[in-house]
Structures are given as structure tokens and as C-alpha cells.
N, C-alpha and C. Protein backbone atom coordinates (compact mmCIF):
# COMPACT_ATOMS: atom_id res chain seq x y z
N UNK A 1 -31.75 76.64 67.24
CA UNK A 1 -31.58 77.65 66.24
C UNK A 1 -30.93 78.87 66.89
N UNK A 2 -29.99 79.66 65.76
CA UNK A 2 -29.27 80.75 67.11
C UNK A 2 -29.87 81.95 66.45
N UNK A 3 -30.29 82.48 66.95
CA UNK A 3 -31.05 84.27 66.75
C UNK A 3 -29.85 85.13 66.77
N UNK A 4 -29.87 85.57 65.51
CA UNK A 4 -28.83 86.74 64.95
C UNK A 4 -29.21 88.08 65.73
N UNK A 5 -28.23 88.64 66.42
CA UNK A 5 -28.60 90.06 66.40
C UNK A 5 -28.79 90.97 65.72
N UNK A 6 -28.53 90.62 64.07
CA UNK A 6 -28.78 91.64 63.08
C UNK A 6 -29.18 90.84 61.81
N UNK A 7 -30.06 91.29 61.52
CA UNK A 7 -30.79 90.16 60.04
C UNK A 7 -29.98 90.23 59.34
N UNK A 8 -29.91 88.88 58.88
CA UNK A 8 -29.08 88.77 57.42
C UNK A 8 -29.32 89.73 56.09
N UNK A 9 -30.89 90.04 55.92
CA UNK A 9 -31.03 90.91 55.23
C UNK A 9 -30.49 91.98 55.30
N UNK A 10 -30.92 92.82 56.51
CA UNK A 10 -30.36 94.01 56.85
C UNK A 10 -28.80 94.62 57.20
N UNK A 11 -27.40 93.15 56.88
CA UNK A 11 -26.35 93.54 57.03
C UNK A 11 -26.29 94.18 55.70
N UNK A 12 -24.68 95.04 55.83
CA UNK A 12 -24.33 95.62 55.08
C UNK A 12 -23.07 95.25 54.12
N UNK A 13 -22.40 94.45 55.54
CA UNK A 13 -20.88 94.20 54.80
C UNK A 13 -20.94 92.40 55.36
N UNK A 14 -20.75 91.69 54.42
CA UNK A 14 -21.00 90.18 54.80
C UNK A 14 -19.88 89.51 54.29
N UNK A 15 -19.35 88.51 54.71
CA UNK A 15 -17.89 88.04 54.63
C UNK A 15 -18.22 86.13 54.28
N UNK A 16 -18.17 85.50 53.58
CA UNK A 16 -18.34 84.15 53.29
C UNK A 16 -17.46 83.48 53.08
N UNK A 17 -17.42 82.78 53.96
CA UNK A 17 -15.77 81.75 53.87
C UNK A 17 -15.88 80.42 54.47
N UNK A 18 -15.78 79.44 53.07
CA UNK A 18 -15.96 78.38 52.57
C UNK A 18 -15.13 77.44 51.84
N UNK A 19 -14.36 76.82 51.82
CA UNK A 19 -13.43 75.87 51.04
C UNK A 19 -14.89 75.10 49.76
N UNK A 20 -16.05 75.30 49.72
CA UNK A 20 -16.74 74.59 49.21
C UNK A 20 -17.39 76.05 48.01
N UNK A 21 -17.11 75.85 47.19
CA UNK A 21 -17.46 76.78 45.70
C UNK A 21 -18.36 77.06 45.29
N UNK A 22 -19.14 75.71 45.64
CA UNK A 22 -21.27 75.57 45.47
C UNK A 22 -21.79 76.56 46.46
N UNK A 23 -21.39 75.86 47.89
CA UNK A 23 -22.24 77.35 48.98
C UNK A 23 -21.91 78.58 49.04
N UNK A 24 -20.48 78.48 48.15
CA UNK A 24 -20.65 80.13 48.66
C UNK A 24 -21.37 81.23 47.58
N UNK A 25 -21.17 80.47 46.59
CA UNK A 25 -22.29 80.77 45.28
C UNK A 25 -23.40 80.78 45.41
N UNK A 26 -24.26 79.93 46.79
CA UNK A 26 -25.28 80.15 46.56
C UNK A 26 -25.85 81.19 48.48
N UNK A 27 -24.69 81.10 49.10
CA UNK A 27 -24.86 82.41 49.87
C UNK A 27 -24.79 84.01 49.36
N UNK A 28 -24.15 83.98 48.56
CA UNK A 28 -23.80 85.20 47.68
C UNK A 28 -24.92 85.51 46.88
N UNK A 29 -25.54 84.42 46.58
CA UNK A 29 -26.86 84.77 45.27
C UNK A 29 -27.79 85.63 46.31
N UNK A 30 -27.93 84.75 47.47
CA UNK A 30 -29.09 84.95 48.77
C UNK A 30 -29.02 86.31 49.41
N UNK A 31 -27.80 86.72 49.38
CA UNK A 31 -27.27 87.64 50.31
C UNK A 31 -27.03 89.38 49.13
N UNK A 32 -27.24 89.07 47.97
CA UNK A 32 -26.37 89.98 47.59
C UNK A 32 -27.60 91.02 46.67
N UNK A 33 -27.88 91.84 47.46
CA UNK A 33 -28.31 93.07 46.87
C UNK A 33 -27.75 94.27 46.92
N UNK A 34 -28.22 95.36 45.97
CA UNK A 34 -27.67 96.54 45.47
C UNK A 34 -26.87 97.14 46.74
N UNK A 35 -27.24 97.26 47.93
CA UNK A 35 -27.25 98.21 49.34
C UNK A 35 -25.67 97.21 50.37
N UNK A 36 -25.71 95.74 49.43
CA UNK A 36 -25.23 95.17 50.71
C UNK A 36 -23.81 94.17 50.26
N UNK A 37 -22.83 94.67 50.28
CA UNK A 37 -21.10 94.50 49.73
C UNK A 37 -21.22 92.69 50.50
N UNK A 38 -20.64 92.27 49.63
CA UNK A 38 -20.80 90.41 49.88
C UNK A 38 -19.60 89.56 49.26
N UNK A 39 -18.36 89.12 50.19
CA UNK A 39 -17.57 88.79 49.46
C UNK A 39 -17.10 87.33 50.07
N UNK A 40 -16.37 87.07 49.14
CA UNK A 40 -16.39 85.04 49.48
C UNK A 40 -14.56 85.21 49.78
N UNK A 41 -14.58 84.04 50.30
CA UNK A 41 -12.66 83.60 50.58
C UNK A 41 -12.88 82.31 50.82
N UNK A 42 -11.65 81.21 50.35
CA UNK A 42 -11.92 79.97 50.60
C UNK A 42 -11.50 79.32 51.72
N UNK A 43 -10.94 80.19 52.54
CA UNK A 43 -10.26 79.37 53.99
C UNK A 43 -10.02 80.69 55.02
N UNK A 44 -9.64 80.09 56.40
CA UNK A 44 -9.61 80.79 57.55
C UNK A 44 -8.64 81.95 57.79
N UNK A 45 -7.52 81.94 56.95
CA UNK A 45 -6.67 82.84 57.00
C UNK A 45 -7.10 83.74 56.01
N UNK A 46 -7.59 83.73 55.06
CA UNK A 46 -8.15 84.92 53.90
C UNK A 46 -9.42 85.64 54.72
N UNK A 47 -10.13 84.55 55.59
CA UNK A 47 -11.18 85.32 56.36
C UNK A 47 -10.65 85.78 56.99
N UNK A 48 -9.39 85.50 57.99
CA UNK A 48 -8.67 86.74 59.00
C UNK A 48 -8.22 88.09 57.97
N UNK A 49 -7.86 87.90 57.01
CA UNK A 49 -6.96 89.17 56.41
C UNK A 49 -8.64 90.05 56.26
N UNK A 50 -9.30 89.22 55.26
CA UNK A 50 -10.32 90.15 55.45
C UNK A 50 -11.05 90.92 56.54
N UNK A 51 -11.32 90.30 58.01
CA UNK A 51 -11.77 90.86 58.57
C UNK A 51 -10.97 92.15 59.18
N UNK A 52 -9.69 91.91 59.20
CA UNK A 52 -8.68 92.58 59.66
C UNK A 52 -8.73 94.36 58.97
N UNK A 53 -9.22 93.67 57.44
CA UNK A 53 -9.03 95.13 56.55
C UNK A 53 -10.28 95.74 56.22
N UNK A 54 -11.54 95.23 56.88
CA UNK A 54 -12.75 95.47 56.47
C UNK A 54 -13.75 95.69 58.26
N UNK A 55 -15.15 96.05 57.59
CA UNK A 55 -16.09 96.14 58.69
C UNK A 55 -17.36 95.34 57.97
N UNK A 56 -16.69 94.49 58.61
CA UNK A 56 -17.98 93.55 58.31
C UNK A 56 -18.32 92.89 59.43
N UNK A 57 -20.10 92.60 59.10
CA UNK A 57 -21.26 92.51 60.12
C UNK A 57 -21.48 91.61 60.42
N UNK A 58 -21.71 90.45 59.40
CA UNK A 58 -21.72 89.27 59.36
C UNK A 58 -20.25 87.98 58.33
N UNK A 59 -20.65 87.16 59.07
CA UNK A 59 -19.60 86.26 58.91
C UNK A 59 -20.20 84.90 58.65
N UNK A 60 -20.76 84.39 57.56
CA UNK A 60 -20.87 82.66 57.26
C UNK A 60 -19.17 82.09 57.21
N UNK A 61 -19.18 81.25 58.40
CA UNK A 61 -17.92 80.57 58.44
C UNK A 61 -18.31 78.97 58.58
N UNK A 62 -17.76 78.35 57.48
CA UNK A 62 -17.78 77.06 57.48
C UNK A 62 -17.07 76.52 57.93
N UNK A 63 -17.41 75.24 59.12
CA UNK A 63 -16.40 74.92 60.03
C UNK A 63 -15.29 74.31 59.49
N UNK A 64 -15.49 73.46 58.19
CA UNK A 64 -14.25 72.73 57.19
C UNK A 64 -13.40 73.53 56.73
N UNK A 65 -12.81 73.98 57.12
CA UNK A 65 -11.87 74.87 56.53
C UNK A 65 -10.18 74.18 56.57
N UNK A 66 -10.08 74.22 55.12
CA UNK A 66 -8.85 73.36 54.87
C UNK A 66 -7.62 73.73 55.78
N UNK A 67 -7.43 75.17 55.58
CA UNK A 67 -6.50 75.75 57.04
C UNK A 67 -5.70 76.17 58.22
N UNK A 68 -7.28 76.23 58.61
CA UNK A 68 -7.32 76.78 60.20
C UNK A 68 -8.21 76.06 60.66
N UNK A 69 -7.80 75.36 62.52
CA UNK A 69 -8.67 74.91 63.46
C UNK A 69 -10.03 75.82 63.07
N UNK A 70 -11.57 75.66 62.63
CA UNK A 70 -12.27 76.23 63.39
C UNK A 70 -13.10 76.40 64.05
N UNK A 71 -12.99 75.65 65.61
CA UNK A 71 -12.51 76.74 66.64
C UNK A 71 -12.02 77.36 67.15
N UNK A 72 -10.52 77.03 67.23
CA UNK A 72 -9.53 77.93 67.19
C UNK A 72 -9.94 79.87 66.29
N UNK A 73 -10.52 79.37 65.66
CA UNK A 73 -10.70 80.24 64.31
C UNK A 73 -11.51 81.60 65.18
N UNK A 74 -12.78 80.51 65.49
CA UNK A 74 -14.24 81.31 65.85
C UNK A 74 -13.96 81.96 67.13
N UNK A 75 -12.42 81.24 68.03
CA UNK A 75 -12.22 81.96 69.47
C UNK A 75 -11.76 83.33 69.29
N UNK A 76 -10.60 83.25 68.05
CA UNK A 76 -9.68 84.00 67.59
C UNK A 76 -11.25 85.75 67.48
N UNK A 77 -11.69 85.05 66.47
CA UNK A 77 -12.80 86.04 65.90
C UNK A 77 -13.30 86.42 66.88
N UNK A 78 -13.81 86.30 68.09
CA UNK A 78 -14.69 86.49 69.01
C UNK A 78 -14.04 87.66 69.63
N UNK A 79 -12.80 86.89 70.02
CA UNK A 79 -12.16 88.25 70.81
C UNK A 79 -11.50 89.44 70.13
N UNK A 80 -11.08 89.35 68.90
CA UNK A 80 -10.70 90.28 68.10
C UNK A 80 -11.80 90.91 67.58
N UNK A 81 -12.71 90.83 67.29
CA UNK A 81 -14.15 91.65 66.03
C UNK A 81 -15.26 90.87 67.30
N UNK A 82 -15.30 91.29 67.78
CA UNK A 82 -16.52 91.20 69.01
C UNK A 82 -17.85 91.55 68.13
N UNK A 83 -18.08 92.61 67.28
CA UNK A 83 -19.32 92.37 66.51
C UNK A 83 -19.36 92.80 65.22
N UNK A 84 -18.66 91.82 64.91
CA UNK A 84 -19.03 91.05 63.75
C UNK A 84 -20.08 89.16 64.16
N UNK A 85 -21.15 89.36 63.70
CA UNK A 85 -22.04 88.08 63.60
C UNK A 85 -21.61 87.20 63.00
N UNK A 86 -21.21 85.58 64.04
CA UNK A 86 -20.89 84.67 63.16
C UNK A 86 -22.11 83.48 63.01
């Protein structure tokens, strides 16, 4: 199991990116209260633009991504947005 450095609850800005329509509907249900901005994209390059134009904390990235390699993806992310939580 991997221990988040920042609770899922307690992010603020959360980024969901999924080629699959069901999970991200039902990460968004989980994730989305009054205090805490929660937005979906269906593949790896809409998650780059977003992270690019945003500050966001956390990151649900589904490895299927029609796409982009991702790992390629998650290396990319690592070294560019160092903390942002994936």
C-alpha cells in the first residue's frame, strides 16, 4: 500500500485522468466537496495541459491511458511537478 503524503481528503486541487467514464465519476463523487476543486480529463496529454496550467496536489492517474506511455507519463510528472501526489 503506498502512504500519501497528503490525505486525499485534505487536498485541495485534485486532477483525475482516466480514459474510463465510470471511475472517474465515481472518484469525483468521493473526492468532491465544497472546499476541494476536482476535475477529470480522459488521457495523458489533457493531464499534462492541466497540470501545466493548474496547482494541483493530487493526481489519480490511470495507467491505461489511450495516449501516452504511462510511465513515460509518471517519469515526465515526477520531474516536472515534483509535488503534486500521484
Amino acid at each position: 500500500m503506498t502512504t500519501l503524503p497528503i490525505s486525499p481528503q485534505r487536498a485541495s486541487h485534485v486532477l483525475v485522468a482516466s480514459p474510463n467514464r465510470i471511475a472517474r465519476k465515481r472518484i469525483l463523487e468521493t473526492m468532491r466537496t465544497p472546499f476541494c476543486r476536482v476535475e477529470e480529463v480522459s488521457g495523458g496529454a489533457e493531464a499534462l495541459h492541466h497540470l501545466e496550467n493548474g496547482l494541483w496536489q493530487l493526481l489519480f492517474l490511470d495507467r491505461r491511458l489511450p495516449d501516452l506511455n504511462a510511465e513515460e507519463l509518471t517519469a515526465v510528472i515526477q520531474q516536472r511537478f515534483p509535488d503534486t501526489v500521484r
